[in-house]
PDB file of N, CA and C in Angstrom:
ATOM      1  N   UNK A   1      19.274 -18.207  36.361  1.00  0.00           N
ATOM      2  CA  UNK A   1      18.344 -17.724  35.351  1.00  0.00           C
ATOM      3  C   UNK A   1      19.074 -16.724  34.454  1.00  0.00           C
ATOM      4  N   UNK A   2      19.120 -16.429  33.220  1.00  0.00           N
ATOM      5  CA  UNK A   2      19.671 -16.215  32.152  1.00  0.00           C
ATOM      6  C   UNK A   2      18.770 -14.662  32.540  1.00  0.00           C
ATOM      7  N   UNK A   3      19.309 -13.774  32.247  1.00  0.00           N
ATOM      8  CA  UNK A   3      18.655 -12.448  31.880  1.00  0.00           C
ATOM      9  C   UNK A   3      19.057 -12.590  30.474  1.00  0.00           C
ATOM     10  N   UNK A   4      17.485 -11.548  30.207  1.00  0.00           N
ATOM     11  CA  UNK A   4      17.325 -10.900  28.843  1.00  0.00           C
ATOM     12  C   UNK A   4      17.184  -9.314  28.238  1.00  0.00           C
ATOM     13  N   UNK A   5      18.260  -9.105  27.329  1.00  0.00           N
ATOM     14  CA  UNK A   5      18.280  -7.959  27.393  1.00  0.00           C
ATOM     15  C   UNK A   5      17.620  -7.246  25.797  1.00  0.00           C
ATOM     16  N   UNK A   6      16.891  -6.199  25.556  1.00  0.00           N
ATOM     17  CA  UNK A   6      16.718  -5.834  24.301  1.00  0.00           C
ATOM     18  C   UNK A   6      17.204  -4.959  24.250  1.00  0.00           C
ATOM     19  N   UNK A   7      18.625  -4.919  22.555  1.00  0.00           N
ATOM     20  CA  UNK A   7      19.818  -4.231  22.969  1.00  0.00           C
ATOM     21  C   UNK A   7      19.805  -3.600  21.602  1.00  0.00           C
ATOM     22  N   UNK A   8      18.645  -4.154  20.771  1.00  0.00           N
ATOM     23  CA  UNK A   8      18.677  -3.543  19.184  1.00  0.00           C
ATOM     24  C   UNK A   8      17.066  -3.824  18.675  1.00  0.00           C
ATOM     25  N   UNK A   9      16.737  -2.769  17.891  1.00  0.00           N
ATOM     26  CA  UNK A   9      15.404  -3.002  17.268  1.00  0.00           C
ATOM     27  C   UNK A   9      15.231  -2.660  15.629  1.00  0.00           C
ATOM     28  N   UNK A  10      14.963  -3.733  15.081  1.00  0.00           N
ATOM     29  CA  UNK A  10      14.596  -3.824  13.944  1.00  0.00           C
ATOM     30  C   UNK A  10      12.995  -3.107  13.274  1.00  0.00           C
ATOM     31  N   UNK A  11      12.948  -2.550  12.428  1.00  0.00           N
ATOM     32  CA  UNK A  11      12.190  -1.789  11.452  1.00  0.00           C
ATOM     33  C   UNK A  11      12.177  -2.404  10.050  1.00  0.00           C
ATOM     34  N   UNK A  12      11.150  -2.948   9.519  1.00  0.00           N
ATOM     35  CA  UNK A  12      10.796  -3.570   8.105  1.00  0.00           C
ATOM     36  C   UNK A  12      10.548  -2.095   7.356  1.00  0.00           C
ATOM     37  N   UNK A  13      11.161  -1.451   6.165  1.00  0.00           N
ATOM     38  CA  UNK A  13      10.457  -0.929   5.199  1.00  0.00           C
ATOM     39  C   UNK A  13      10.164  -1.289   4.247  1.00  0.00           C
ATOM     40  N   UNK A  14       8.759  -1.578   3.577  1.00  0.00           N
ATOM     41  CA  UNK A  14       8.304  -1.719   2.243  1.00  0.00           C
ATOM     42  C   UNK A  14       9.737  -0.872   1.358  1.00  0.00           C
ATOM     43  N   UNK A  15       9.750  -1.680   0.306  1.00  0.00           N
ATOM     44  CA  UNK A  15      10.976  -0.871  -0.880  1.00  0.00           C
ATOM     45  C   UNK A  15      10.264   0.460  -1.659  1.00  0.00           C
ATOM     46  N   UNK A  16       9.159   0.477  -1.590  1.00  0.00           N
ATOM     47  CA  UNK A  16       8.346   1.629  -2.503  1.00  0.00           C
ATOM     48  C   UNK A  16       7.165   2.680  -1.799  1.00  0.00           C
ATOM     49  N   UNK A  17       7.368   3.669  -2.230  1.00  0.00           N
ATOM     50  CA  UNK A  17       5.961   4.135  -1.757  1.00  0.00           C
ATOM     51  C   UNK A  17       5.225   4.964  -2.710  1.00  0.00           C
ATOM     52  N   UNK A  18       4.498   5.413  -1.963  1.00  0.00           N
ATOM     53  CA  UNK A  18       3.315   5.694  -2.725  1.00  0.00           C
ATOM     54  C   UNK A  18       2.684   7.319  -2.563  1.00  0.00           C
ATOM     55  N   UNK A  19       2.748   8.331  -2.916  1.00  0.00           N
ATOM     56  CA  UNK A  19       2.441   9.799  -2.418  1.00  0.00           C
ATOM     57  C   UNK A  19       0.506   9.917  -2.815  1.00  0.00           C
ATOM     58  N   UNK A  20       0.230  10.747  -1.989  1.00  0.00           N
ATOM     59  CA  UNK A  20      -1.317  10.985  -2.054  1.00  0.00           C
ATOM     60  C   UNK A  20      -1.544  11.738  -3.364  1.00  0.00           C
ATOM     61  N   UNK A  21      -0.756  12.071  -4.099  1.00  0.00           N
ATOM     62  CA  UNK A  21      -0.778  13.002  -5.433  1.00  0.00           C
ATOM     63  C   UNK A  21      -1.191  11.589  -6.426  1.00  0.00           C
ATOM     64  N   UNK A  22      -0.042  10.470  -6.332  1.00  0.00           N
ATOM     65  CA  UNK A  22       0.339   9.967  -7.130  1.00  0.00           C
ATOM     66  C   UNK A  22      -1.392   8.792  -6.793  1.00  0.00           C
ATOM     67  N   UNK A  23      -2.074   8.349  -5.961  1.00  0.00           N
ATOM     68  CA  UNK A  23      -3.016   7.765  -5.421  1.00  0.00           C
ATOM     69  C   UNK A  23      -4.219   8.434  -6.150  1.00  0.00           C
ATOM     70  N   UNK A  24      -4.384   9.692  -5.758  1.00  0.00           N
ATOM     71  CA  UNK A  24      -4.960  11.077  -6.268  1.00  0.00           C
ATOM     72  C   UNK A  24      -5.219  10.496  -8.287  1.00  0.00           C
ATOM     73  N   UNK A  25      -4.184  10.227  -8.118  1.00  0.00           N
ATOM     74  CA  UNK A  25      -4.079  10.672  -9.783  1.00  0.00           C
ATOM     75  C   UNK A  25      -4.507   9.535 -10.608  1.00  0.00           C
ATOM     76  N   UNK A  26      -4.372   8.150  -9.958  1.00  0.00           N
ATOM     77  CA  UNK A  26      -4.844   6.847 -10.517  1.00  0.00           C
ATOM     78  C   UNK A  26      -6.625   7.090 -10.056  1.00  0.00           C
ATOM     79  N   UNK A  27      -7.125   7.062  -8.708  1.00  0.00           N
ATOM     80  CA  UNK A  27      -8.138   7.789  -8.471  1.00  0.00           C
ATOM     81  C   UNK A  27      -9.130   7.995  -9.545  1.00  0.00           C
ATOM     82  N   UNK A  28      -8.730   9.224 -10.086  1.00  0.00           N
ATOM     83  CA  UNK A  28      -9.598  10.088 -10.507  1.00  0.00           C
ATOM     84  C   UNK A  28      -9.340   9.660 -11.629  1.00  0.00           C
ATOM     85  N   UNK A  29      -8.484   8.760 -13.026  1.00  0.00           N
ATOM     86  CA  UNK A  29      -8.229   8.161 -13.630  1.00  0.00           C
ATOM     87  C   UNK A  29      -9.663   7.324 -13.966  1.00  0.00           C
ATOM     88  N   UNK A  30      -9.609   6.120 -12.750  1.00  0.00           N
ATOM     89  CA  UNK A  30     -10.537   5.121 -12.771  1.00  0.00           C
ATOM     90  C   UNK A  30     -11.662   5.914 -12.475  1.00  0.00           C
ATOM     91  N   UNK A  31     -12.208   6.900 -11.827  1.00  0.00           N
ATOM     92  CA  UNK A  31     -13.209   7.072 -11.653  1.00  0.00           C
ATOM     93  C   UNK A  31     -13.974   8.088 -13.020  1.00  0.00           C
ATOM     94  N   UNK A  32     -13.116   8.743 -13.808  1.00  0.00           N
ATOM     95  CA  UNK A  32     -13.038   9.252 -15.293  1.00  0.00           C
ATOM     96  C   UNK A  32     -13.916   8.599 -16.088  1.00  0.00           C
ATOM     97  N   UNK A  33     -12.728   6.468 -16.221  1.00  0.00           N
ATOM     98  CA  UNK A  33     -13.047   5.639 -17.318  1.00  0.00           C
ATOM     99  C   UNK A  33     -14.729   5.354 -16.250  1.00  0.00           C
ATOM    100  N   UNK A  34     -14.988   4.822 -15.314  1.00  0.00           N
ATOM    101  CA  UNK A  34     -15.840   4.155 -14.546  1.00  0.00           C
ATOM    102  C   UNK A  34     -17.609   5.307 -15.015  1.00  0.00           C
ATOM    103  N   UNK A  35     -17.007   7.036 -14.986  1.00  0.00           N
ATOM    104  CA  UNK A  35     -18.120   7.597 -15.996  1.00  0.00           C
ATOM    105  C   UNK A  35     -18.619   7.345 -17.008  1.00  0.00           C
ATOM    106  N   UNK A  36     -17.529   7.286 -17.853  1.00  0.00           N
ATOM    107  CA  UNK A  36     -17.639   7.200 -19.239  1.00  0.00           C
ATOM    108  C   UNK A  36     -18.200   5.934 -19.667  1.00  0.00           C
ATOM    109  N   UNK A  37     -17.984   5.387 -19.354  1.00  0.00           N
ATOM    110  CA  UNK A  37     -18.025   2.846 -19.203  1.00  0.00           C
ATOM    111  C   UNK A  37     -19.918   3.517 -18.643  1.00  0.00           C
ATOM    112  N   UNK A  38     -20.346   4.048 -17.754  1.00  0.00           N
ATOM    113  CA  UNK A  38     -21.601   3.951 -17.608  1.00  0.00           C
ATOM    114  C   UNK A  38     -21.599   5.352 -17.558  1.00  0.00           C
ATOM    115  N   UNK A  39     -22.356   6.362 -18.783  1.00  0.00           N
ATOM    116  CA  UNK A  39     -22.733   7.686 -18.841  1.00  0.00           C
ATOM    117  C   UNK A  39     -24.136   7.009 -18.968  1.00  0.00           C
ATOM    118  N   UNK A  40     -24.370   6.155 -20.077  1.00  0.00           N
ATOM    119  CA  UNK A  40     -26.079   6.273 -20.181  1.00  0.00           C
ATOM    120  C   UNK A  40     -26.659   6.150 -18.773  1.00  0.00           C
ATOM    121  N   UNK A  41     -25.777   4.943 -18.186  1.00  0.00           N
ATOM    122  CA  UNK A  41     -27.169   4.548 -16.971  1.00  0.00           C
ATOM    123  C   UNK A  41     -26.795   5.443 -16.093  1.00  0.00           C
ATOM    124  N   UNK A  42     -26.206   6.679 -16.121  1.00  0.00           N
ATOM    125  CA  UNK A  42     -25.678   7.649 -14.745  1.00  0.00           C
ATOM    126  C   UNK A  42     -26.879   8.601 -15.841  1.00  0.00           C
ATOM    127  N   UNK A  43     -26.884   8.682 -16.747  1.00  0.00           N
ATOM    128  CA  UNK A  43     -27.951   9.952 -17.084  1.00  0.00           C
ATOM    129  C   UNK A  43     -29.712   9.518 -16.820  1.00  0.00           C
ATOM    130  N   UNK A  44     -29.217   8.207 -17.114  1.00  0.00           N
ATOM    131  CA  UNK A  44     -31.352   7.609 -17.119  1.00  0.00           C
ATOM    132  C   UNK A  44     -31.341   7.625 -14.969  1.00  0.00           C
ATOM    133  N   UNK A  45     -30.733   7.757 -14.711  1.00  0.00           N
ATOM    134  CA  UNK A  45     -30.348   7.918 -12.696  1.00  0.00           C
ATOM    135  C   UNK A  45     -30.379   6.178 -12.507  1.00  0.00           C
ATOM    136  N   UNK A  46     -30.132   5.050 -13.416  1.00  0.00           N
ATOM    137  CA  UNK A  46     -29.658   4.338 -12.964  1.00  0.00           C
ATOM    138  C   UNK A  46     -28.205   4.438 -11.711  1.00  0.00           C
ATOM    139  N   UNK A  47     -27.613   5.021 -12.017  1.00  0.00           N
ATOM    140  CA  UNK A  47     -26.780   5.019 -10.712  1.00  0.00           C
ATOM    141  C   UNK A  47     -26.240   6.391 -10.490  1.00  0.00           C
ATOM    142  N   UNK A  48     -25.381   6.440  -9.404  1.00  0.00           N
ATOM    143  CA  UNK A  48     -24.421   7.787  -9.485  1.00  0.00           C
ATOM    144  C   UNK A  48     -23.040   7.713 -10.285  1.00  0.00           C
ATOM    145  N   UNK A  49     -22.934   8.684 -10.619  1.00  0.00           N
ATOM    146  CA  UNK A  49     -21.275   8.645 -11.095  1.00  0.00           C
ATOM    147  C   UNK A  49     -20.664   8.945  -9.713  1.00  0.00           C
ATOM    148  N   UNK A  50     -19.624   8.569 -10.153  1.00  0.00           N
ATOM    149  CA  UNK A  50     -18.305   8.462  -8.830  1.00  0.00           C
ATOM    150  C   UNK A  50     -17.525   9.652  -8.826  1.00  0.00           C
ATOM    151  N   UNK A  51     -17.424  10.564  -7.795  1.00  0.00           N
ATOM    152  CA  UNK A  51     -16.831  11.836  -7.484  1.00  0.00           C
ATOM    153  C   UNK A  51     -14.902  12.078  -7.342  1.00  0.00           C
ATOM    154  N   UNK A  52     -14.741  12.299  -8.150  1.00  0.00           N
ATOM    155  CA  UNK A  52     -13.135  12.468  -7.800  1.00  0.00           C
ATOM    156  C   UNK A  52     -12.976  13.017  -6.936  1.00  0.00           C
ATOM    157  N   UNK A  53     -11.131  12.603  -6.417  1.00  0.00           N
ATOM    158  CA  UNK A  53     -10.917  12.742  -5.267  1.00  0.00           C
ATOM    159  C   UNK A  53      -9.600  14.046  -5.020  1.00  0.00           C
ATOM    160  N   UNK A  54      -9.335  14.451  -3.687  1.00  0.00           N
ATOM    161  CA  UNK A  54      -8.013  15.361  -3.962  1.00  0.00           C
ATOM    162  C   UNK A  54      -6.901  15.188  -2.879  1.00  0.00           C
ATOM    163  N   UNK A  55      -6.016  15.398  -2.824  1.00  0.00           N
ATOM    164  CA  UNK A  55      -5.234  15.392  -1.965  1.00  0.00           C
ATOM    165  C   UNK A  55      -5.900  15.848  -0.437  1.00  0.00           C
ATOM    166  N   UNK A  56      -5.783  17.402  -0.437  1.00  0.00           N
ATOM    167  CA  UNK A  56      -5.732  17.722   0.503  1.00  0.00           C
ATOM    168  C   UNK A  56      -7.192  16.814   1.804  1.00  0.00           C
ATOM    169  N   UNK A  57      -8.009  16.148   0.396  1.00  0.00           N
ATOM    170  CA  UNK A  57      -8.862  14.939   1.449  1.00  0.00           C
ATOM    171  C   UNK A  57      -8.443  13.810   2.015  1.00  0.00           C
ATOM    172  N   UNK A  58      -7.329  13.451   1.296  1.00  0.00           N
ATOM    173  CA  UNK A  58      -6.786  11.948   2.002  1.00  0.00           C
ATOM    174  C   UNK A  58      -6.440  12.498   3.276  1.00  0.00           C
ATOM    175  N   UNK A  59      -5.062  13.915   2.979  1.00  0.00           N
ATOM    176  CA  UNK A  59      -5.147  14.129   4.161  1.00  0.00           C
ATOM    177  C   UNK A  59      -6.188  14.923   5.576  1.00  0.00           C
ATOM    178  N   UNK A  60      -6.797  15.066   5.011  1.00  0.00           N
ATOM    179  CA  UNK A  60      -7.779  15.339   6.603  1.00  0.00           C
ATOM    180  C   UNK A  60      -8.348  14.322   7.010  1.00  0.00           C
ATOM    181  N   UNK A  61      -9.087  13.144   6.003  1.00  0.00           N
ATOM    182  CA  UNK A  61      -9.714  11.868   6.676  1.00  0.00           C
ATOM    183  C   UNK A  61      -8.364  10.994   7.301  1.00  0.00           C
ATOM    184  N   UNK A  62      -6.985  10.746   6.694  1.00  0.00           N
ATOM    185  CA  UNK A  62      -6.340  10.290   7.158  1.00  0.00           C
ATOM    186  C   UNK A  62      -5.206  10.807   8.341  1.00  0.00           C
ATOM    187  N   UNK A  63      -4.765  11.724   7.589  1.00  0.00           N
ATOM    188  CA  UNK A  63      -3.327  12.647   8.409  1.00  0.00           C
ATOM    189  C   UNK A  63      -2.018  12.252   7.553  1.00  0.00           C
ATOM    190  N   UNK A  64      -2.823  11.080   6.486  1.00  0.00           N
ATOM    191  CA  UNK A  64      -0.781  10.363   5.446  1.00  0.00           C
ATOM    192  C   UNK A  64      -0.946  10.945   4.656  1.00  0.00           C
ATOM    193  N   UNK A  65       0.125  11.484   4.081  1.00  0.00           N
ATOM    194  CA  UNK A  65       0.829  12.301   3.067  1.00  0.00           C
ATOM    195  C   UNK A  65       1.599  11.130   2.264  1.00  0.00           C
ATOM    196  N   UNK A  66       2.326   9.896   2.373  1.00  0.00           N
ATOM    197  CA  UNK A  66       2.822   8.831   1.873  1.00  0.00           C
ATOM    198  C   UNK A  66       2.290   7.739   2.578  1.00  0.00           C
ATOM    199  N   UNK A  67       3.088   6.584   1.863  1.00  0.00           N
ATOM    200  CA  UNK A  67       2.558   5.064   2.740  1.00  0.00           C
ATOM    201  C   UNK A  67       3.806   4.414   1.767  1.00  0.00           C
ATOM    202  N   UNK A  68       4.289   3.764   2.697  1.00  0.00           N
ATOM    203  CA  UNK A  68       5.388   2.672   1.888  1.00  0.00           C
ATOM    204  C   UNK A  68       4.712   1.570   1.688  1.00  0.00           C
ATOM    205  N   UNK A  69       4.885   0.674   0.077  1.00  0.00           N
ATOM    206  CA  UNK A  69       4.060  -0.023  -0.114  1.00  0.00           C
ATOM    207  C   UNK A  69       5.239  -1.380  -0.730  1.00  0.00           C
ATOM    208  N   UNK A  70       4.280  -2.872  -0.796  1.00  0.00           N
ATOM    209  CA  UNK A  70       5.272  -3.391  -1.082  1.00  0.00           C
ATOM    210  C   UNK A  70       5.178  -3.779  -2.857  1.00  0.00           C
ATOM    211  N   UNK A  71       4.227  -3.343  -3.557  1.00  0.00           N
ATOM    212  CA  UNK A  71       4.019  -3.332  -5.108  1.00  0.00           C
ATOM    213  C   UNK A  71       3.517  -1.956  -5.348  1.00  0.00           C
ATOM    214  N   UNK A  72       3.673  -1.112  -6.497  1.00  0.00           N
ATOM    215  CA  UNK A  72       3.707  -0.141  -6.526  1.00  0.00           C
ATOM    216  C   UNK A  72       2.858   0.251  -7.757  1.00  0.00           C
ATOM    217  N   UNK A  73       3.288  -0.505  -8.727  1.00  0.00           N
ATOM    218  CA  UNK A  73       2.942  -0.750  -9.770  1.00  0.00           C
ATOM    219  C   UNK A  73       1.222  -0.908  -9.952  1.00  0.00           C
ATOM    220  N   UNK A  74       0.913  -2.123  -9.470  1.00  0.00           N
ATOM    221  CA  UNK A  74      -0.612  -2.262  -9.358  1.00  0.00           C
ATOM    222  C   UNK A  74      -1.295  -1.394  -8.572  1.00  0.00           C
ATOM    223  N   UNK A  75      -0.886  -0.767  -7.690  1.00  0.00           N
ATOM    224  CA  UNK A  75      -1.815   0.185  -6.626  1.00  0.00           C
ATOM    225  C   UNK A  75      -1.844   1.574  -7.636  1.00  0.00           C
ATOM    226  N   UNK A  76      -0.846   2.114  -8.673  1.00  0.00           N
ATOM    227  CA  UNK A  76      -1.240   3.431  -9.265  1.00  0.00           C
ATOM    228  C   UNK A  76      -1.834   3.319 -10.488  1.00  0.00           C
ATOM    229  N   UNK A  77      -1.528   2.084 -10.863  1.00  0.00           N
ATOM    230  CA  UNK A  77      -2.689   1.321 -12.134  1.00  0.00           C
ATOM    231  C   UNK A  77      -4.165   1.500 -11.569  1.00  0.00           C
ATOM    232  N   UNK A  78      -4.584   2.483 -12.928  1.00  0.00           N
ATOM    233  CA  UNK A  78      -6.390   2.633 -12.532  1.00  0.00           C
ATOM    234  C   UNK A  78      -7.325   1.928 -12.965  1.00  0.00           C
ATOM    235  N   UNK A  79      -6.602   0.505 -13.872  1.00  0.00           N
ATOM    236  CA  UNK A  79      -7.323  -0.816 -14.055  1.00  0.00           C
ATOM    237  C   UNK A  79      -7.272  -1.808 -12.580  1.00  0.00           C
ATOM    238  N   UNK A  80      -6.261  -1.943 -11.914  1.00  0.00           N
ATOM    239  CA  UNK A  80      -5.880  -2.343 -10.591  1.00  0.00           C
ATOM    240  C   UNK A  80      -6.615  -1.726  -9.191  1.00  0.00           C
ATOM    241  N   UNK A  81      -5.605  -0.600  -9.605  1.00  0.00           N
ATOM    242  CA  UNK A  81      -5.548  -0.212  -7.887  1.00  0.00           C
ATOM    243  C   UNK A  81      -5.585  -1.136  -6.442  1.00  0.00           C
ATOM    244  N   UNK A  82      -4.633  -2.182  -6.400  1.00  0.00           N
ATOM    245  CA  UNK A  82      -4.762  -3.006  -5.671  1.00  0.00           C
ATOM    246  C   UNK A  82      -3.035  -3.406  -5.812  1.00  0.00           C
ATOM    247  N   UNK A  83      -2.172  -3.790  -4.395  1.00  0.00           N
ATOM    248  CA  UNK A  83      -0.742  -4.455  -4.869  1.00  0.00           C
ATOM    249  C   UNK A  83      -1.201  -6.461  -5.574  1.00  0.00           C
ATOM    250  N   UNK A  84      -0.078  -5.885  -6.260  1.00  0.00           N
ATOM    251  CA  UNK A  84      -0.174  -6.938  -7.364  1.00  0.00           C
ATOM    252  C   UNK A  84       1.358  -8.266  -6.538  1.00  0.00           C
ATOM    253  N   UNK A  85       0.635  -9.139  -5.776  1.00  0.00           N
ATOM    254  CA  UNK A  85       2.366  -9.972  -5.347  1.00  0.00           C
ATOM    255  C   UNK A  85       2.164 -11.460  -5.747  1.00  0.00           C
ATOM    256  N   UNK A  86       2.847 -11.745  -6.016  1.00  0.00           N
ATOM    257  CA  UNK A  86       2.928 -13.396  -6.600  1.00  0.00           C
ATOM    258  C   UNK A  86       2.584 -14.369  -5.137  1.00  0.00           C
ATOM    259  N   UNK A  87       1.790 -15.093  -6.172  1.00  0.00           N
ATOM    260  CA  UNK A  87       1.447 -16.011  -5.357  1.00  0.00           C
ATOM    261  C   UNK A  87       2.449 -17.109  -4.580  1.00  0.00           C
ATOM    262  N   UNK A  88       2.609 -17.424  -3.096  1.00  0.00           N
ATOM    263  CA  UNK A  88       3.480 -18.398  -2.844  1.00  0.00           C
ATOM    264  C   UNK A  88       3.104 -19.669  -2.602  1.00  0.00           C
ATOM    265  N   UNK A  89       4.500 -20.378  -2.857  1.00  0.00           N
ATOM    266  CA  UNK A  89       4.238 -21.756  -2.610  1.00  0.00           C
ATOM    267  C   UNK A  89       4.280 -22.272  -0.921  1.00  0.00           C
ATOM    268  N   UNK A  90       3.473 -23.274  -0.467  1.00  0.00           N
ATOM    269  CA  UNK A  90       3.444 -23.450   1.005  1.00  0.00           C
ATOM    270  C   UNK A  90       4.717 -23.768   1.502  1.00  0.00           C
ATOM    271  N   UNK A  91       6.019 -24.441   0.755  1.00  0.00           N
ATOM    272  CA  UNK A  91       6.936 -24.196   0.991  1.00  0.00           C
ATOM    273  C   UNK A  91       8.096 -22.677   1.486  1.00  0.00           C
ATOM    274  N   UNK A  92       7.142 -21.559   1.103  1.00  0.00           N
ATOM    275  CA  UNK A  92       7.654 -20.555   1.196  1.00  0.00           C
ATOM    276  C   UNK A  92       7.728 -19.586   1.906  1.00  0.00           C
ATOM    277  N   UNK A  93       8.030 -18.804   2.953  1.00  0.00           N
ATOM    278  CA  UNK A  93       7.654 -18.063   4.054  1.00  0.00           C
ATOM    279  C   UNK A  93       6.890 -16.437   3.552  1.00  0.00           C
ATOM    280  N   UNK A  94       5.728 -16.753   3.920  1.00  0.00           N
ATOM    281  CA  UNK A  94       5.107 -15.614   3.767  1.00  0.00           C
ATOM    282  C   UNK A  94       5.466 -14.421   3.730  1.00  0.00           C
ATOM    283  N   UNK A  95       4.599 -13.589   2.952  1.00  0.00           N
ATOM    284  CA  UNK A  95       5.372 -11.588   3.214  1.00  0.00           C
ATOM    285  C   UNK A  95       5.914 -11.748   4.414  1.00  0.00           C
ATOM    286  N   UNK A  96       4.701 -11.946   4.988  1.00  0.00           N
ATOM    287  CA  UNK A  96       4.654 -11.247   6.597  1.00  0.00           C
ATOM    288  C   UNK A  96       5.460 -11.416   7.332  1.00  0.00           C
ATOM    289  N   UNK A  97       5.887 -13.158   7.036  1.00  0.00           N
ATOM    290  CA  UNK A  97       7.230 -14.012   7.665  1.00  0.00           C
ATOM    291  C   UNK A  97       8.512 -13.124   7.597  1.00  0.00           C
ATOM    292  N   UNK A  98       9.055 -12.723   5.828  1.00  0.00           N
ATOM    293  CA  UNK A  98       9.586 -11.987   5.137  1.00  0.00           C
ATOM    294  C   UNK A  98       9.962 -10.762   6.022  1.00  0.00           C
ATOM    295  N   UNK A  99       9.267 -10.260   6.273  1.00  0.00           N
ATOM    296  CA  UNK A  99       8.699  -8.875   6.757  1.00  0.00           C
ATOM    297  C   UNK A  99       9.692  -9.067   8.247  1.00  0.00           C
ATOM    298  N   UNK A 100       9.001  -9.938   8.975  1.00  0.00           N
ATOM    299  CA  UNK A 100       9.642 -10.253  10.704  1.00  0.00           C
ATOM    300  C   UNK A 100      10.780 -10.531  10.328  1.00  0.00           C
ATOM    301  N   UNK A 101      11.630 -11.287   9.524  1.00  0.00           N
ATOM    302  CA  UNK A 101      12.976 -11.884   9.379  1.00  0.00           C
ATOM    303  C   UNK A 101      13.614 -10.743   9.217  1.00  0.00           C
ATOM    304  N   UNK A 102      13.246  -9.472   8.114  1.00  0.00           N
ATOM    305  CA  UNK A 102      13.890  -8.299   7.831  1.00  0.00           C
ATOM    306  C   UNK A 102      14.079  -7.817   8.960  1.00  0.00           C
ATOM    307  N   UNK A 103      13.236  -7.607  10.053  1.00  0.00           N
ATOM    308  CA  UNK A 103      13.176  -6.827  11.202  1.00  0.00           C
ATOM    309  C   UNK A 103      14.123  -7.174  12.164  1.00  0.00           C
ATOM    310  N   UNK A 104      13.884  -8.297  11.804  1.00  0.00           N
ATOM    311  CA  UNK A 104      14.933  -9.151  13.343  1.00  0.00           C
ATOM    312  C   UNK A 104      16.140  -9.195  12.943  1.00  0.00           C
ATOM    313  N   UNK A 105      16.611  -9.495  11.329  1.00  0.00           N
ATOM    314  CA  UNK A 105      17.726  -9.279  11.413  1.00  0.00           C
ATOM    315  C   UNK A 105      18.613  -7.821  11.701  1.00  0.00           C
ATOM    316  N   UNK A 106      17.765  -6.546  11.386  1.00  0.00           N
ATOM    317  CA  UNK A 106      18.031  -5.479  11.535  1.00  0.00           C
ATOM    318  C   UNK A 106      18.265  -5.144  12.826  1.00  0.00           C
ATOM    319  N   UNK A 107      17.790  -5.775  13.576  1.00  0.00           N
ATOM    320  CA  UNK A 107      17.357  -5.657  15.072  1.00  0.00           C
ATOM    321  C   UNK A 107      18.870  -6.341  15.903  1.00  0.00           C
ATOM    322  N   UNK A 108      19.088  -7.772  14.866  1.00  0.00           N
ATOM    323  CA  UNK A 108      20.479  -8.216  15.577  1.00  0.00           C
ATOM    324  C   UNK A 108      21.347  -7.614  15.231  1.00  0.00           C
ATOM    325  N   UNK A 109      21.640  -6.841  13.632  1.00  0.00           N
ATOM    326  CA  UNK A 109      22.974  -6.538  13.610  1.00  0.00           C
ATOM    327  C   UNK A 109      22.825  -5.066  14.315  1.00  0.00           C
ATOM    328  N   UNK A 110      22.276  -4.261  14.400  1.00  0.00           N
ATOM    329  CA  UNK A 110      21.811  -2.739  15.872  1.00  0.00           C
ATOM    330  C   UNK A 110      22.620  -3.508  16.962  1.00  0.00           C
ATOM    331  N   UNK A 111      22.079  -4.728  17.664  1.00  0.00           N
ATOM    332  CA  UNK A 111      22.736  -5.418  19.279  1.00  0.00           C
ATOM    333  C   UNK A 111      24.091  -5.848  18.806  1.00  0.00           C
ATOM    334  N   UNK A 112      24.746  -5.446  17.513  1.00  0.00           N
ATOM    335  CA  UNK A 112      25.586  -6.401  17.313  1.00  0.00           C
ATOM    336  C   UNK A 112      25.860  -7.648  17.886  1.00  0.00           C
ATOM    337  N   UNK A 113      24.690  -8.624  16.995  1.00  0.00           N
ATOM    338  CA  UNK A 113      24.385 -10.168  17.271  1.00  0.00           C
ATOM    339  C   UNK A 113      24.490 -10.491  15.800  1.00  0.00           C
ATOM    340  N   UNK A 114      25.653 -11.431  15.618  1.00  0.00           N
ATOM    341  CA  UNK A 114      24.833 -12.150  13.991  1.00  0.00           C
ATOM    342  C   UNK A 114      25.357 -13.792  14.409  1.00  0.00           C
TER     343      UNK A 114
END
C-alpha cells in the first residue's frame, strides 16, 4: 500500500481587494443617487430613504477590515456594486475550477512536485 503524504499546501488569492472605506464610499454613493431618484415618494412616506453606511459598522457586524475580491471594478461602482466576470463557455473551467488549480499548483511546487 502506497502511503500518502501532505507535504505542501496551496492558498488561492483573489488579485484585488477591496477596503471597508473604499465599500463605505460606493455605499453611500448609491444610497445618495437612490434618495434623490425617489425624494418625492420618500417625502409623501411612500417609502424610506436608505441610511448610509460607515466603516467602523462593517466592522463590528463583520470583524473585515478588507476582502480580496476577484473584480474590483464593479463591486466599487455605485451603479453595480456587484463583481462584474465574463461569462464562460462550457468548454471552460470555471472560477472555482480556476481557483482549485491555483491552489494545487501552489501546493505542488511548496512539496516540490511539478
Amino acid at each position: 500500500m502506497t502511503k500518502v503524504v501532505i507535504s505542501g499546501t496551496g492558498v488561492f488569492t483573489p488579485p484585488y481587494s477591496v477596503s471597508n472605506e473604499e465599500l463605505v464610499d460606493s455605499f453611500n454613493a448609491y444610497v445618495r443617487k437612490h434618495n434623490e431618484e425617489n425624494a418625492a415618494a420618500i417625502e409623501r412616506g411612500e417609502m424610506e430613504a436608505l441610511a448610509e453606511s460607515n466603516v467602523e459598522f462593517i466592522v463590528k457586524a463583520s470583524g473585515i477590515e478588507s476582502r480580496y475580491v476577484m473584480n474590483k471594478s464593479g463591486i466599487v461602482d455605485p451603479d453595480i456594486m456587484a463583481p462584474r466576470l465574463r461569462q464562460r463557455t462550457n468548454e471552460e473551467p470555471s472560477i472555482l475550477a480556476e481557483m482549485a488549480v491555483d491552489a494545487a499548483k501552489k501546493a505542488m511546487a511548496r512539496a516540490n512536485k511539478t
